[in-house]
Protein backbone atom coordinates (compact mmCIF):
# COMPACT_ATOMS: atom_id res chain seq x y z
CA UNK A 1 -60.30 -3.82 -20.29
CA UNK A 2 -63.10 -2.56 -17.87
CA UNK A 3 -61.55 -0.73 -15.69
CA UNK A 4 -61.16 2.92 -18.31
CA UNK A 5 -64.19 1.90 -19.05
CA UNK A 6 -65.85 2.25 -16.17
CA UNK A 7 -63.85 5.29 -14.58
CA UNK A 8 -64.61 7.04 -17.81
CA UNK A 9 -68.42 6.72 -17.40
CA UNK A 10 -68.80 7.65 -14.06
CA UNK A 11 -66.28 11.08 -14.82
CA UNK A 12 -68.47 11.34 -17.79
CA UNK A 13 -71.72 11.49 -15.55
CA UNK A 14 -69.60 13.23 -12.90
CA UNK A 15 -68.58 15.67 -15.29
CA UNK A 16 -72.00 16.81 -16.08
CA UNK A 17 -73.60 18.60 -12.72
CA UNK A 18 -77.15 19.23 -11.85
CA UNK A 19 -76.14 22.08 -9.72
CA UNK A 20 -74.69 22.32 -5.65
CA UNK A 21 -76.94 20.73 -3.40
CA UNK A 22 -75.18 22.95 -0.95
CA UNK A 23 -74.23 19.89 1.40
CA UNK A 24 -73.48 16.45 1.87
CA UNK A 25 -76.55 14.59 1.85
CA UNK A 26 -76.43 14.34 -1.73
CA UNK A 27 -74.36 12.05 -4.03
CA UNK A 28 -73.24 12.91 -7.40
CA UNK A 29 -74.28 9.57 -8.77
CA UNK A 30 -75.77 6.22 -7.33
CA UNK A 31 -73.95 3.56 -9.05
CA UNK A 32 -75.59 0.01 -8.88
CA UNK A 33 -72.87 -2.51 -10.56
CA UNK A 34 -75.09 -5.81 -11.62
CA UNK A 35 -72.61 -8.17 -12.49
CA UNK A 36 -73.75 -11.99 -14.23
CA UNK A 37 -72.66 -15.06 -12.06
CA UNK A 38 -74.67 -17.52 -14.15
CA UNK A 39 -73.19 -20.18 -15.69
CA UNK A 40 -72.17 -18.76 -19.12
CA UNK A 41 -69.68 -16.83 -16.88
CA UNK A 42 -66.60 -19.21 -16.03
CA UNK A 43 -64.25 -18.73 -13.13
CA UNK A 44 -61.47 -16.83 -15.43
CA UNK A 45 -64.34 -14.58 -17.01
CA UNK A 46 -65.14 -14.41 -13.47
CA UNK A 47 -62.36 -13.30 -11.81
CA UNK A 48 -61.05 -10.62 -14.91
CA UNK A 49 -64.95 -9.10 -14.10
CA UNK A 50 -63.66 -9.05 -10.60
CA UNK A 51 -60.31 -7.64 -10.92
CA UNK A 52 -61.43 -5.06 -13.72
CA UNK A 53 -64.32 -3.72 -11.44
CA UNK A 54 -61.63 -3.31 -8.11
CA UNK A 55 -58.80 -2.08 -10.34
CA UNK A 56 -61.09 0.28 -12.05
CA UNK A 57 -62.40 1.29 -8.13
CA UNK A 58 -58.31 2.02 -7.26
CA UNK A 59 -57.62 3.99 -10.67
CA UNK A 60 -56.67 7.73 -10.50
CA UNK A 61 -59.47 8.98 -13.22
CA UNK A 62 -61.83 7.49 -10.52
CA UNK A 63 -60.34 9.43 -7.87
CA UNK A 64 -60.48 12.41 -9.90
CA UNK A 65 -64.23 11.95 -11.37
CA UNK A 66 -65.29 12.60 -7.19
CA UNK A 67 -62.98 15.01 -6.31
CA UNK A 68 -64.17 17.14 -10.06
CA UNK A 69 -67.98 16.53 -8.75
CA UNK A 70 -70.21 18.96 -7.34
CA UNK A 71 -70.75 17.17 -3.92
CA UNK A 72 -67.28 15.06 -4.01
CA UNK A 73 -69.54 11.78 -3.54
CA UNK A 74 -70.92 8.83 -4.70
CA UNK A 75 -72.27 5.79 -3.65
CA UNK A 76 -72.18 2.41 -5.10
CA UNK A 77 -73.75 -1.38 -4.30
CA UNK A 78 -72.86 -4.42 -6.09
CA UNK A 79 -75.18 -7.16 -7.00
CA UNK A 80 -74.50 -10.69 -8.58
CA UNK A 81 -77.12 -12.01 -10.40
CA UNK A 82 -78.28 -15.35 -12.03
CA UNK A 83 -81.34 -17.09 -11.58
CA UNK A 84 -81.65 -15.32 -8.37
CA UNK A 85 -79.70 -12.18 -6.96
CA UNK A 86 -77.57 -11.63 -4.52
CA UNK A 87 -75.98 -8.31 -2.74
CA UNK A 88 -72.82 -8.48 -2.34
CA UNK A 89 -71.63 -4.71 -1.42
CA UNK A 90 -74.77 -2.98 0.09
CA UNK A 91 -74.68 0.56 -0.60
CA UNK A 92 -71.32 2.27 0.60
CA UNK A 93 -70.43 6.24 0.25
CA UNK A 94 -67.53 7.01 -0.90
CA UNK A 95 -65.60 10.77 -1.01
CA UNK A 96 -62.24 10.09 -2.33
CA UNK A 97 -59.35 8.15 -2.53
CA UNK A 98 -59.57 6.96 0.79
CA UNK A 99 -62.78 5.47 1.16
CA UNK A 100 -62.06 3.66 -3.11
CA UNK A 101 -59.18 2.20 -1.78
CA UNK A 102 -61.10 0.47 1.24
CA UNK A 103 -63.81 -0.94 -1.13
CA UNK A 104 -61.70 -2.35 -3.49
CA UNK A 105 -60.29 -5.43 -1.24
CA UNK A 106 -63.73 -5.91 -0.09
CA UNK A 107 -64.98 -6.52 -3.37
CA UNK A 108 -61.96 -8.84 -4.18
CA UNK A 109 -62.71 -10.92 -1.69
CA UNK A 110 -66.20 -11.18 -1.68
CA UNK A 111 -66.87 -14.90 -2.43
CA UNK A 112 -68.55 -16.02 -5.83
CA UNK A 113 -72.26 -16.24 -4.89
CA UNK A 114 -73.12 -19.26 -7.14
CA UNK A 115 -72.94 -20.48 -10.21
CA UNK A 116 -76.53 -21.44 -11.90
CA UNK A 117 -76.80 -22.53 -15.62
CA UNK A 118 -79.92 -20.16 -16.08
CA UNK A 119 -79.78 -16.91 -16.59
CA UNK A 120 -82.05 -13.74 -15.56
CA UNK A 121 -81.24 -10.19 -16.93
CA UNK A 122 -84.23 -8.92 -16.11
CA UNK A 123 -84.56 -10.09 -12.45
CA UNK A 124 -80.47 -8.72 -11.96
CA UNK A 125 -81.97 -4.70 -13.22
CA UNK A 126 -85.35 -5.57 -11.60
CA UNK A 127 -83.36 -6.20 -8.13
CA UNK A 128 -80.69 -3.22 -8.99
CA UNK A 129 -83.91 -0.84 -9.41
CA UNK A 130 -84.85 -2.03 -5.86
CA UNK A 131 -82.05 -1.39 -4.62
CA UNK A 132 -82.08 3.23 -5.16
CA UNK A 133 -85.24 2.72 -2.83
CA UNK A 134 -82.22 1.70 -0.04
CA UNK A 135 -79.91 4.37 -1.18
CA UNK A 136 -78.63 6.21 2.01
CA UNK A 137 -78.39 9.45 -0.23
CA UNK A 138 -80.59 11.20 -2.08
CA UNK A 139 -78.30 10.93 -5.76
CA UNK A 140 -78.50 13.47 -8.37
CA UNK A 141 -78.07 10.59 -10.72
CA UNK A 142 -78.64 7.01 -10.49
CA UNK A 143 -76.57 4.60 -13.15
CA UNK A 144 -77.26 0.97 -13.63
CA UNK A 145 -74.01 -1.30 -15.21
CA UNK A 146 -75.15 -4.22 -15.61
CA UNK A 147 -72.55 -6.70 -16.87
CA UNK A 148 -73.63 -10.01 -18.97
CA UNK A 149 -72.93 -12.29 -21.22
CA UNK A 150 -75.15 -14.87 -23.41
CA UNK A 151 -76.27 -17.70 -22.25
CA UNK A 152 -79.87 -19.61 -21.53
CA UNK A 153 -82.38 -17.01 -20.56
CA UNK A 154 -85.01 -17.43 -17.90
CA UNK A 155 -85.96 -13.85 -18.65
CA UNK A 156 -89.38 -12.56 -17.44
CA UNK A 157 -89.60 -9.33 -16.58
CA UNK A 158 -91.75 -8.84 -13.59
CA UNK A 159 -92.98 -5.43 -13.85
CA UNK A 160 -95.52 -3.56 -16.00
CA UNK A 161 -93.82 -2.04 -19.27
CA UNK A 162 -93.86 2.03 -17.57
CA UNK A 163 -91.52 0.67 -15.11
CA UNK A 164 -88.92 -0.58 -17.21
CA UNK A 165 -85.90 1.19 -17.33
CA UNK A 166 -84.70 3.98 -20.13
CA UNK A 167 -81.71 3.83 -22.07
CA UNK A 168 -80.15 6.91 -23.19
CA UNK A 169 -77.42 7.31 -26.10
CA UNK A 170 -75.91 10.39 -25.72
């Protein structure tokens, strides 16, 4: 299931500090969730992406991975992406428990944005980069999950190769 998954991660990148920024207008980590919508996601896949993302928002280890952090906060938006992209959580701090718990339903009930038969990886991490120019703190690291599965590919990727994003396996 997602959810460990993704509360592991971000305690993982948590886990790891760059140092006190000696006050609150920093985040630990800006966390952009890119999640498919195109049409080789059905409604069940759908819904289990859903669930796993809000459960995984609710969990104690997520809890924990702020309240372990340097500055006690991160930030996260959510984008759905297809043929075209969509934001569905803009950018919302969060410090603890509190402020995971209020997201959560928000995201649950956030309405499919559409289903298109195409698909566009690029243009969903091309719209997610975007998206840390918005960020409404400075974060000392800024994560990318993009979520996808196969399908037809209308994949162009619109900006020159140095601005392509680097993957890491550590």
């Amino acid at each position: 299931m997602r959810a460990p998954w993704l509360a592991a991660a971000l305690f993982i990148a948590l886990g790891m500090p760059l140092g006190a920024s000696g006050g609150s207008d920093r985040a630990d980590v800006a966390l952009v969730l890119a999640i498919d919508v195109s049409g080789s996601v059905d409604d069940n896949r759908f819904k289990l992406q859903r669930e796993g993302i809000a459960s995984a928002l609710e969990s104690e280890e997520m809890a924990a991975a702020i309240s372990n952090a340097v500055n006690q906060t991160i930030e996260i938006a959510v984008i759905e992406w297809a043929e075209e992209q969509r934001l569905i959580v803009p950018w919302t701090v969060l410090h603890g428990p509190g402020d995971l718990a209020a997201l959560a339903p928000r995201l649950r009930s956030a309405s499919r944005s559409w289903v298109h038969t195409m698909t566009d990886p690029g243009g969903g991490i091309a719209a997610s980069l975007d998206l840390f120019t918005e960020q409404p703190l400075a974060g000392l690291r800024q994560i990318i999950d993009c979520q996808a599965t196969a399908g037809k590919t209308r994949a162009k990727w619109q900006r020159p190769r140095r601005e392509m994003p680097r993957y890491y396996a550590e």
